[in-house]
Protein backbone atom coordinates (compact mmCIF):
# COMPACT_ATOMS: atom_id res chain seq x y z
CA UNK A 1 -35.30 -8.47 6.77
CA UNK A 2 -32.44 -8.66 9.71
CA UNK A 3 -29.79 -7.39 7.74
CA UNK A 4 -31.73 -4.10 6.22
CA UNK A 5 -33.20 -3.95 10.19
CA UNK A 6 -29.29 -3.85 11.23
CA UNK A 7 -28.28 -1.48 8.43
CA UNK A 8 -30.74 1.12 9.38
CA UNK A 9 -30.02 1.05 13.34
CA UNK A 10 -26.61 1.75 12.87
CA UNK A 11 -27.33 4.89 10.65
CA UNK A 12 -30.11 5.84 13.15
CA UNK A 13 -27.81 8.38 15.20
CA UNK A 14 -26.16 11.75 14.18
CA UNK A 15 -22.65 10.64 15.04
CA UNK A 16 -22.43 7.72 12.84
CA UNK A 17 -23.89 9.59 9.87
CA UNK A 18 -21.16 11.72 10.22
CA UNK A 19 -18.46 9.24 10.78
CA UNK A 20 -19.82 7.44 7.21
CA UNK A 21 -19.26 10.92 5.66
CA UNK A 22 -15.91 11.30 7.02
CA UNK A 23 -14.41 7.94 6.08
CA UNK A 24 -16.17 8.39 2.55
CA UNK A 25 -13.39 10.87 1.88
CA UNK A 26 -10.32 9.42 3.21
CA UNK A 27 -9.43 6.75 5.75
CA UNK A 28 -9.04 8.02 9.54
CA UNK A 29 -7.53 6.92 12.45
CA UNK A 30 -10.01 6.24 15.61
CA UNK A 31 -7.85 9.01 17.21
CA UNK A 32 -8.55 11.50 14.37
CA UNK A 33 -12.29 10.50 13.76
CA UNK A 34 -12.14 11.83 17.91
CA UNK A 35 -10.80 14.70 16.99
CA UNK A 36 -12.78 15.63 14.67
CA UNK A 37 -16.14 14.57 16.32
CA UNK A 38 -14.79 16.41 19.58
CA UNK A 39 -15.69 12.83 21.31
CA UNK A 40 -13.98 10.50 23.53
CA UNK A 41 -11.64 8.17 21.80
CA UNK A 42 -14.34 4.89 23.62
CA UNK A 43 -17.30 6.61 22.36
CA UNK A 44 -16.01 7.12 18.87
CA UNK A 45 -14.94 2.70 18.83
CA UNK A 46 -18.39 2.16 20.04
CA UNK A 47 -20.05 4.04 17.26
CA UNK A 48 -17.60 2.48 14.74
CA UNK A 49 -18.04 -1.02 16.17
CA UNK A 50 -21.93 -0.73 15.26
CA UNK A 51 -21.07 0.59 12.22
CA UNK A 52 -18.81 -2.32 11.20
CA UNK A 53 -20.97 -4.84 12.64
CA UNK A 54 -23.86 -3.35 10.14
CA UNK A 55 -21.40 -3.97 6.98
CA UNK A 56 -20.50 -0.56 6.65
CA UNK A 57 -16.96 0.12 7.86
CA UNK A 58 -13.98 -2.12 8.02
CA UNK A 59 -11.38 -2.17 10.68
CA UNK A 60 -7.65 -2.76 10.64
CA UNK A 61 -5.01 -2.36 13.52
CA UNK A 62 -1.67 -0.64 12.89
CA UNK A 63 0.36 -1.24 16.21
CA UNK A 64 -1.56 0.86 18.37
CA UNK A 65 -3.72 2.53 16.17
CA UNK A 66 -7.13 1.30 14.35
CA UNK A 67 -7.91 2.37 10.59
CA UNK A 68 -11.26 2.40 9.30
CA UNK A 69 -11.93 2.57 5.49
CA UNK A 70 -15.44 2.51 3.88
CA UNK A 71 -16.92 -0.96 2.50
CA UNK A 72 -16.98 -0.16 -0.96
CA UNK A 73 -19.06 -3.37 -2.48
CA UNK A 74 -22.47 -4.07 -2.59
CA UNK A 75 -24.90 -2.67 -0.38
CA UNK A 76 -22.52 -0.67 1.89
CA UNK A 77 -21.28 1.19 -1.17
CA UNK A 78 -24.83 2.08 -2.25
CA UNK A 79 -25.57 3.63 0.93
CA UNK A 80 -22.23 5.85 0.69
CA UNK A 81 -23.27 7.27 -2.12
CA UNK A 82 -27.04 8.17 -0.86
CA UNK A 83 -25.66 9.62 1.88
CA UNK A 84 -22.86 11.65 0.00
CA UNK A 85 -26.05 12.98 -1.80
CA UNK A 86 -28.22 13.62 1.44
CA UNK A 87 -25.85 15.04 3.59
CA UNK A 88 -24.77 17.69 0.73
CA UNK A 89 -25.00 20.84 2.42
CA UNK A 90 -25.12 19.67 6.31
CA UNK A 91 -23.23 22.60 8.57
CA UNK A 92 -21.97 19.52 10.20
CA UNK A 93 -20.68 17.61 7.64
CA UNK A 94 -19.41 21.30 6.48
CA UNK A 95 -17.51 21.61 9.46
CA UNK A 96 -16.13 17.97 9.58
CA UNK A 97 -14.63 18.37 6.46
CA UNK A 98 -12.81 21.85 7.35
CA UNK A 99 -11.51 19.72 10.39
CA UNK A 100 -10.55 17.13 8.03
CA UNK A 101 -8.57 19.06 5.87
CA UNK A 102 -6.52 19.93 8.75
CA UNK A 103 -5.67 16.43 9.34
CA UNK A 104 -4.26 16.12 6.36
CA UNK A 105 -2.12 19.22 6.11
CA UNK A 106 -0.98 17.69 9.22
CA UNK A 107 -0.01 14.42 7.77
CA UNK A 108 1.94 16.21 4.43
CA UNK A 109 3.85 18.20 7.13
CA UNK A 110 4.84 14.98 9.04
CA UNK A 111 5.84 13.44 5.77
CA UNK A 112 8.18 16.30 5.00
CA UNK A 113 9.83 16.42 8.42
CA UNK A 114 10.35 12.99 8.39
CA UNK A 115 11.96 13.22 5.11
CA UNK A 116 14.24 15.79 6.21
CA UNK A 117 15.08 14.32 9.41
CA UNK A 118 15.84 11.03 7.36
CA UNK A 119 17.35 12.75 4.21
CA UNK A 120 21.55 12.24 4.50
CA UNK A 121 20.66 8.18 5.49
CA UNK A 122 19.18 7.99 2.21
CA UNK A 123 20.63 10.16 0.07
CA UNK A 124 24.05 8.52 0.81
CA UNK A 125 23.18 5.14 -0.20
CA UNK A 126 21.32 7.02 -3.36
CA UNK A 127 24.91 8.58 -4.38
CA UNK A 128 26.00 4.42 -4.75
CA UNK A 129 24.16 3.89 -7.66
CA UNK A 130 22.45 5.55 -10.50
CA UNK A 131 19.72 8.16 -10.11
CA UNK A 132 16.12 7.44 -8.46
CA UNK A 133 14.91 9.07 -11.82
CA UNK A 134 16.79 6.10 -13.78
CA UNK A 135 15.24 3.51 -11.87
CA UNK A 136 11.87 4.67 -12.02
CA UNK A 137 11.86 5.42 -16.15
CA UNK A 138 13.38 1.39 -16.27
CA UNK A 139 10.17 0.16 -14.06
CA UNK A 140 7.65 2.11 -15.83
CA UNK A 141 9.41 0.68 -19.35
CA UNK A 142 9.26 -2.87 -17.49
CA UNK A 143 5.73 -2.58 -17.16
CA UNK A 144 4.68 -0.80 -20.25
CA UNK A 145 3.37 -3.46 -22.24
CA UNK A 146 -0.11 -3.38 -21.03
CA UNK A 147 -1.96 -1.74 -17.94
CA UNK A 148 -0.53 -2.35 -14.69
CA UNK A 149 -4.55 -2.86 -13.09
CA UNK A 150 -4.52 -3.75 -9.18
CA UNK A 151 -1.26 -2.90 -7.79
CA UNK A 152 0.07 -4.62 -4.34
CA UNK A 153 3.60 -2.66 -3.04
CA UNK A 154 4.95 -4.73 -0.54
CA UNK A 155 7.10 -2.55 1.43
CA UNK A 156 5.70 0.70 0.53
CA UNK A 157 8.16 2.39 2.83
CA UNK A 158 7.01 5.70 2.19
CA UNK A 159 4.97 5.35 -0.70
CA UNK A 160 6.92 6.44 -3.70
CA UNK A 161 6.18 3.77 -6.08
CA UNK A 162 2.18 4.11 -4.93
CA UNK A 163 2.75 7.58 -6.26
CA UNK A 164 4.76 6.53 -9.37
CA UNK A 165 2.71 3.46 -10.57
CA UNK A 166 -0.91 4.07 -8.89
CA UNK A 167 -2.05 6.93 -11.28
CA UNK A 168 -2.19 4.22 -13.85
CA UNK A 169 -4.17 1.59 -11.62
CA UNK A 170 -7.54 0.98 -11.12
CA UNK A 171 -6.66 0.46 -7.03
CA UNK A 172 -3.52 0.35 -5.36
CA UNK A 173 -2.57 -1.03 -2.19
CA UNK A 174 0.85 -0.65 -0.17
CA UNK A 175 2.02 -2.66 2.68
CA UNK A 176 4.70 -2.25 5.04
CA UNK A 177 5.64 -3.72 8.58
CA UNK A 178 6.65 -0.35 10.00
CA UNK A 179 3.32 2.11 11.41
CA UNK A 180 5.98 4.62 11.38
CA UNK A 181 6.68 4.57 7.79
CA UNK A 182 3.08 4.08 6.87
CA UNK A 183 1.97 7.19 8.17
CA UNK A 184 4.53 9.25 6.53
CA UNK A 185 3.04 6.93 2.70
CA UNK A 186 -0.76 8.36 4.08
CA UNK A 187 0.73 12.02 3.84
CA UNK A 188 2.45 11.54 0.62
CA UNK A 189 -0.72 9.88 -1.08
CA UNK A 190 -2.96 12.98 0.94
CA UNK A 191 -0.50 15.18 -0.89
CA UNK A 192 -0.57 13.88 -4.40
CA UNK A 193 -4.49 13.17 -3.97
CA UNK A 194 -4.68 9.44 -5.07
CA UNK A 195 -7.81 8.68 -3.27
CA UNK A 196 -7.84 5.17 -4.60
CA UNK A 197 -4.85 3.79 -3.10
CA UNK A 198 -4.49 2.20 0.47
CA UNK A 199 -2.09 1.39 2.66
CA UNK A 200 -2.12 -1.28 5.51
CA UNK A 201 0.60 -3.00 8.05
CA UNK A 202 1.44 -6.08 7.02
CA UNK A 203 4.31 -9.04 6.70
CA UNK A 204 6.00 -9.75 3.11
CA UNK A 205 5.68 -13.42 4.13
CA UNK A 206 1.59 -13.31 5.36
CA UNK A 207 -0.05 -10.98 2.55
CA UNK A 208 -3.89 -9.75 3.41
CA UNK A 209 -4.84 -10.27 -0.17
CA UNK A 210 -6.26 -13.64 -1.93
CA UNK A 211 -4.81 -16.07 -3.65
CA UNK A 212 -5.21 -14.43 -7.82
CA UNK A 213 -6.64 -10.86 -6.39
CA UNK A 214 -3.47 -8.74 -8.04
CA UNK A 215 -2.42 -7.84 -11.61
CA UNK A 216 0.83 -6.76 -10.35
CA UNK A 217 3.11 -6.66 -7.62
CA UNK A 218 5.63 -4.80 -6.70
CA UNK A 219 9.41 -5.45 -4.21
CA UNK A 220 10.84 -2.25 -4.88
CA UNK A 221 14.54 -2.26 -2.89
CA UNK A 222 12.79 -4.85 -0.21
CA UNK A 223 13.85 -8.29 -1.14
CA UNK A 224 17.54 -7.60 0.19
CA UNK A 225 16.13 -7.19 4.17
CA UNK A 226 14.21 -10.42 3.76
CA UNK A 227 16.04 -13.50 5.57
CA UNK A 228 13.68 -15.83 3.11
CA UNK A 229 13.55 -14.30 -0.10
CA UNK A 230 12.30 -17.06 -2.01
CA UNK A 231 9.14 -17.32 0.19
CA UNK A 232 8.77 -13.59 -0.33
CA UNK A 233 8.33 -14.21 -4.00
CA UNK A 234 6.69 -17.36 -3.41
CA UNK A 235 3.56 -15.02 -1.23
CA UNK A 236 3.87 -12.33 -3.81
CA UNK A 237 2.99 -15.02 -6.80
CA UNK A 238 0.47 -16.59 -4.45
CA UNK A 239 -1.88 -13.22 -4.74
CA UNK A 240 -0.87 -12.67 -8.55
CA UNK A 241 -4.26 -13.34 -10.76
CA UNK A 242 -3.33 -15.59 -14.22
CA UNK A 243 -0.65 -13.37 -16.27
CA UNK A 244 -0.41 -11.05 -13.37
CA UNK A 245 3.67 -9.93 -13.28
CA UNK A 246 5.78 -9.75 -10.21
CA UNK A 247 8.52 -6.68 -10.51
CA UNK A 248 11.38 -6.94 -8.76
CA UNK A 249 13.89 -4.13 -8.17
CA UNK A 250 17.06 -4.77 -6.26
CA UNK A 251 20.71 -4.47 -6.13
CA UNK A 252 23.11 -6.75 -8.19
CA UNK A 253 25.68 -8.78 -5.89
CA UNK A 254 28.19 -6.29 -4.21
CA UNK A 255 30.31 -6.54 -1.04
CA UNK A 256 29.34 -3.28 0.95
CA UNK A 257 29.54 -5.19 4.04
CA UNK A 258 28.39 -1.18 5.43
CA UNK A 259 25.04 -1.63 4.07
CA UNK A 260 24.79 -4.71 6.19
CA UNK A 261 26.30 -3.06 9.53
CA UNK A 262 24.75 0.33 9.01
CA UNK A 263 21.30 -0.38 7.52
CA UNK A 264 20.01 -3.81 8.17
CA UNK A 265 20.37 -5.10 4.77
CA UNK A 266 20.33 -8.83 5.47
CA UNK A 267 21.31 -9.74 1.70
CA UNK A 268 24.30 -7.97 -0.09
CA UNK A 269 22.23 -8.09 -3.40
CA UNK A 270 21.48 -10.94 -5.97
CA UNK A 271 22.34 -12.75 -8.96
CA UNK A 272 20.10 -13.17 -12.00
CA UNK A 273 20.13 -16.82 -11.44
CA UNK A 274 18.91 -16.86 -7.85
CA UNK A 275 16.05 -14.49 -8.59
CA UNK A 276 15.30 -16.43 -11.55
CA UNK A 277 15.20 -19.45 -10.35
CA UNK A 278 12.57 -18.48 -7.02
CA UNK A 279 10.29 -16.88 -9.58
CA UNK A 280 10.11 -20.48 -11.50
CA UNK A 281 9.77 -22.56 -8.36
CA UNK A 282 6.71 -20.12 -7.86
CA UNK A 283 5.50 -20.80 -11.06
CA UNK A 284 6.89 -17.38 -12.63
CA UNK A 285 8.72 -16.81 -16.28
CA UNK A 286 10.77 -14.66 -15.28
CA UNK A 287 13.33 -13.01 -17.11
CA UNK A 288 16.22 -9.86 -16.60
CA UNK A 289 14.54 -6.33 -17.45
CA UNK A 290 17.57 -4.07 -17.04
CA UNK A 291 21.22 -3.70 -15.15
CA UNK A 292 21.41 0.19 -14.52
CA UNK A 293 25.51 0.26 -13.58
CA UNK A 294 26.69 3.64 -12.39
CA UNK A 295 28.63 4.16 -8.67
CA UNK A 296 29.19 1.63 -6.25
CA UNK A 297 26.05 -0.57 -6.73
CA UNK A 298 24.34 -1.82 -9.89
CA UNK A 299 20.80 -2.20 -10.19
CA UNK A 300 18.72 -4.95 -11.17
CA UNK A 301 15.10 -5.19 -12.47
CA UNK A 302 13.48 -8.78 -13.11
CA UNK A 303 9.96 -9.49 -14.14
CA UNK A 304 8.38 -12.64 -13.11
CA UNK A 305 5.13 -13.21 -15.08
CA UNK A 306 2.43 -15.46 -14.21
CA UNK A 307 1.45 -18.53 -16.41
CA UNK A 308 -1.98 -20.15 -16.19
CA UNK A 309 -2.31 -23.42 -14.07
CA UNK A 310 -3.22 -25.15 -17.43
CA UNK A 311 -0.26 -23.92 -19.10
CA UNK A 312 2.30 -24.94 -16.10
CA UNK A 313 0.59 -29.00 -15.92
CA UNK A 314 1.07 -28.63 -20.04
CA UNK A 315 4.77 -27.78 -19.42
């Protein structure tokens, strides 16, 4: 009886109803849920505190800033979807969501100025190798034998492949170390309206997921800023379910010391071998998908796939 006792406190006040209905359609910021509510940042974390305390809402820091996404399972799920139907219609709820659409015309327009403010960076290490519409037609081809399912990007950046692979998911996650970039993924995913894909702040080497939870994972252009990058495959296998398939996308060895100096790339590329041979100490098969050579810089695709325990003891 406590928990349904607990469940129905926390929806017992205006505020909170509203909150649920705002979060239901797209996760907010406790600085924007503020806004919205035209409340005091503290009042707002006490209502959402209850809230997540009843099962309802789930909290995740970002740097400064705390998340809050919907509890989709079970019971908490259920009551979403009552209240969707009871608040249909509410002037409130009305004017929450004309509030909320400002937010995220807000967060496309950030997106696009930090694109443009960011542009010449990128597009000069773009005009080393072959075209962004290459590499993406050799991933999709490197995945194309069956559905891709639950998708983890680790190191979203600003969401790209999210937008590329996601539409073909049934759920798609992106992480990324950097708030800054995350932000700019949350107004690129606003803008191309996939409502079931995430984002969160985390490390390549301490994934939130379980061990088995993902079909496939993604290191799009990551793997060569990681000073370990056979434990970064090693924690992308760990959350890989039984013939889930690691992609890996990076640059083929190459001595542009520049990219070192000029934009943090710790690792100037990799061989087959080296790839290879991480993915089968992490109990991968791994093999080379594609060499794309045009400019400067070739680059390299590699899919890793994962083989049942059974099957590796067998071996």
């Amino acid at each position: 009886m406590q928990p349904a006792l607990d469940l129905f406190r926390a929806l017992a006040d205006p505020s909170r109803l509203r909150i649920m209905a705002l979060v239901r359609s797209m996760e907010l910021s406790i600085g924007e849920l503020a806004e919205v509510l035209g409340q005091s940042q503290p009042r707002v974390s006490r209502h959402v505190r209850i809230l997540a305390e009843a099962g309802l809402l789930v909290r995740h820091k970002e740097g400064a800033w705390v998340f809050l996404r919907i509890e989709g399972a079970g019971l908490a799920g259920e009551v979403g979807g009552l209240l969707d139907r009871m608040l249909d219609g509410s002037p409130a709820v009305a004017a929450d969501t004309r509030r909320l659409d400002e937010i995220r015309a807000r967060r496309v327009a950030e997106m696009r100025s930090y694109f443009d403010a960011h542009a010449e960076g990128w597009d000069g290490i773009r005009s080393m190798h072959v075209s962004d519409g290459e590499v993406e037609a050799a991933i999709l081809r490197a995945l194309a034998a069956r559905p891709v399912g639950y998708l983890l990007d680790i190191g979203t950046g600003t969401g790209r492949m999210l937008e590329l692979l996601a539409p073909g998911s049934r759920g798609a996650t992106g992480v990324d170390r950097s708030a800054d970039m995350l932000r700019v993924a949350r107004g690129k995913l606003e803008a191309a309206q996939l409502g079931h894909c995430e984002v969160r702040q985390a490390d390549m080497y301490a994934l939130p997921q379980a061990d088995g939870s993902v079909d496939t994972v993604l290191l799009h252009q990551v793997l060569h800023y990681a000073d370990n990058p056979s434990g970064a495959i090693a924690e992308a296998a760990r959350v890989l379910a039984p013939g889930g398939r690691l992609l890996v996308v990076d640059f083929a060895p190459h001595t542009l010391e520049e990219l070192r100096a000029n934009h943090a790339h710790t690792r100037l590329g990799f061989a087959d071998d080296a790839v290879l041979g991480w993915m089968r100490e992490s109990g991968l098969e791994g093999r080379v998908m594609d060499h794309l050579k045009g400019g400067t810089l070739t680059v390299s695709i590699w899919l890793g796939e994962k083989t049942p325990l059974a099957k590796r003891k067998a071996a």
